[in-house]
C-alpha atoms as a PDB file:
ATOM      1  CA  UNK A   1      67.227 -27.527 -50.912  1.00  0.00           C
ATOM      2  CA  UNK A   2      66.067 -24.948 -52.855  1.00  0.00           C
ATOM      3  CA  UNK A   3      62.652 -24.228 -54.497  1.00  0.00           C
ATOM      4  CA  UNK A   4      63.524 -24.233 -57.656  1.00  0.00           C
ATOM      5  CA  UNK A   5      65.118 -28.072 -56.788  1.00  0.00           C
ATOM      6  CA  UNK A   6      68.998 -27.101 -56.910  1.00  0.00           C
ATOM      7  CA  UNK A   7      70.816 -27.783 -53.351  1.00  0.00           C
ATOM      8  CA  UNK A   8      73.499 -25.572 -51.918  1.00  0.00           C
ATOM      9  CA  UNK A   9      75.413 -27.070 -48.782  1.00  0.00           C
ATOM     10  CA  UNK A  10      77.119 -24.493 -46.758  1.00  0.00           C
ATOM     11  CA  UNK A  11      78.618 -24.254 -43.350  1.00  0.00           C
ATOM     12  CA  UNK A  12      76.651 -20.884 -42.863  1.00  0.00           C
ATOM     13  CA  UNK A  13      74.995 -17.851 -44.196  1.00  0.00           C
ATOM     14  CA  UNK A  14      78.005 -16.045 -45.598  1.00  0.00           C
ATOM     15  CA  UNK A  15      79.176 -18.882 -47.984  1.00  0.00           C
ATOM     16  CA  UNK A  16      75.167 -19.590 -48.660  1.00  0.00           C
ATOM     17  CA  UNK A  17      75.273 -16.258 -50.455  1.00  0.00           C
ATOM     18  CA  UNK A  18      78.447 -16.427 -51.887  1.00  0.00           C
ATOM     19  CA  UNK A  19      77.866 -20.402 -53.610  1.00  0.00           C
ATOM     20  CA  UNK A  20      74.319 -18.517 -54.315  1.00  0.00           C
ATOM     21  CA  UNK A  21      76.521 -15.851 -55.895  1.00  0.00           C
ATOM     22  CA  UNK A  22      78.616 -17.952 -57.554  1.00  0.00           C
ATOM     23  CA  UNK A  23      75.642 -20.282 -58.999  1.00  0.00           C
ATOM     24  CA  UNK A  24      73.731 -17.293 -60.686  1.00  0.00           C
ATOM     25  CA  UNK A  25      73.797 -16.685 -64.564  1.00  0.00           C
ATOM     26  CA  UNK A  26      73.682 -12.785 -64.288  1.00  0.00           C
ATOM     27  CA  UNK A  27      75.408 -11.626 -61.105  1.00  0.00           C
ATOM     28  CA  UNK A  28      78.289 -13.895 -60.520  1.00  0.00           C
ATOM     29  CA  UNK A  29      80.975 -11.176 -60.297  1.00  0.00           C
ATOM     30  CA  UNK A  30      79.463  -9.043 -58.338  1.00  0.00           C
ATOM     31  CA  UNK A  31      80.070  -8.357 -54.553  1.00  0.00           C
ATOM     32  CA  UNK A  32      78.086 -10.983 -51.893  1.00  0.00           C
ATOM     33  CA  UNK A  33      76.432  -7.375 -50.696  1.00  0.00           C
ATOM     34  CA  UNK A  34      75.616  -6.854 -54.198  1.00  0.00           C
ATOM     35  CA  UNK A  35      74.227 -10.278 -55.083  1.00  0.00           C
ATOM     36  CA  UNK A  36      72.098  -9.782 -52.051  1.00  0.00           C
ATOM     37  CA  UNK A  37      70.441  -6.353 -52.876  1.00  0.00           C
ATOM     38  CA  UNK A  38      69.664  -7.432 -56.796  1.00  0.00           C
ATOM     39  CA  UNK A  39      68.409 -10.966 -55.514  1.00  0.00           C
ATOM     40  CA  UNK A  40      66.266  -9.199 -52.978  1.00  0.00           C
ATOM     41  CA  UNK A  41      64.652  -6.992 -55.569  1.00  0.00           C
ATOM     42  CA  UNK A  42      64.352  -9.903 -57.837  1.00  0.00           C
ATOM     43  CA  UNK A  43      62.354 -11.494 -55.159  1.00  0.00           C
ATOM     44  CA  UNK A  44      60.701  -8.849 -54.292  1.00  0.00           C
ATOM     45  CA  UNK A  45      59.528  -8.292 -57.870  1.00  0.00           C
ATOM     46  CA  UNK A  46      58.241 -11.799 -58.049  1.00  0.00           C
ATOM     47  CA  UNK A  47      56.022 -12.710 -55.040  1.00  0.00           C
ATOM     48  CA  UNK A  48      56.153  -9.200 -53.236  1.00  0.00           C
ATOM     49  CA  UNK A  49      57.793  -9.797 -49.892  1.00  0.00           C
ATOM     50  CA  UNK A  50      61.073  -8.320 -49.085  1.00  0.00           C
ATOM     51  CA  UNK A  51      64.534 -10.149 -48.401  1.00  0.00           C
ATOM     52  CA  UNK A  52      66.570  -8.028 -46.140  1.00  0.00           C
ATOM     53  CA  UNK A  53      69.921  -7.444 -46.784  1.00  0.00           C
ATOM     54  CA  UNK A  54      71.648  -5.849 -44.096  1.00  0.00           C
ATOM     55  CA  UNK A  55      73.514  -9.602 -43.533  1.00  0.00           C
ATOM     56  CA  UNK A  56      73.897 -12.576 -44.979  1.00  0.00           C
ATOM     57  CA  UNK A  57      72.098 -14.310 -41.686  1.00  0.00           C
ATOM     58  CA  UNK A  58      68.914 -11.942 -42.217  1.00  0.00           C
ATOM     59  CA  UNK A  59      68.933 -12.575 -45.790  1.00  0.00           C
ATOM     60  CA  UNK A  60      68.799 -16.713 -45.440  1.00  0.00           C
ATOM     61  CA  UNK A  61      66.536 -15.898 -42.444  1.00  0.00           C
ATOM     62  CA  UNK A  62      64.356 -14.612 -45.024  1.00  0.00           C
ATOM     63  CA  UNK A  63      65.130 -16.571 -47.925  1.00  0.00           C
ATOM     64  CA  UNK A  64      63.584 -19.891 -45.292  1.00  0.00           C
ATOM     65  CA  UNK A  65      60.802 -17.756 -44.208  1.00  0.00           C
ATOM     66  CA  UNK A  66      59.542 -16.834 -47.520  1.00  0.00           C
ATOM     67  CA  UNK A  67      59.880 -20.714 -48.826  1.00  0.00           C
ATOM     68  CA  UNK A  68      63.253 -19.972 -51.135  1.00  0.00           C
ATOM     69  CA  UNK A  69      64.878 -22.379 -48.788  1.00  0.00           C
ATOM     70  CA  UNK A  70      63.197 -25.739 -48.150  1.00  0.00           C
ATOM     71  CA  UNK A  71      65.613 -27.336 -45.899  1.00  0.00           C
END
C-alpha cells in the first residue's frame, strides 16, 4: 500500500520499481535506473530526505523507511 492509497503487488524490489515505473504519468518510458533517480529527487524535493538509488532493494528500503510504502 502506498501513501497516496494506490497498491502495487510485486514479487520484489526490481518489479516494485518497474510497476512504479510503469504507473507514473511523466516518466513511464524511461529506464527503472532512471525512474529511480527523478523519483528520488521528487521525493527529495517534497519532504527533504533522500531515496537512494544505487538498487532497486535500497530504493524500496527507503521508500518503507520514509513512509512511501505502508505495507
Amino acid at each position: 500500500i502506498l501513501a497516496d492509497g494506490g497498491r502495487i503487488a510485486a514479487s520484489g524490489p526490481s518489479e516494485f520499481v518497474r510497476l512504479l515505473r510503469e504507473g507514473s504519468w511523466f516518466d513511464s518510458e524511461c529506464t527503472d535506473e532512471e525512474y529511480m533517480v527523478n523519483f528520488s529527487g521528487w521525493y527529495r524535493e517534497l519532504h527533504g530526505v533522500t531515496v537512494r538509488t544505487d538498487t532497486p532493494e535500497h530504493f524500496m528500503d527507503d521508500l518503507k523507511k520514509y513512509g512511501y510504502i505502508k505495507g
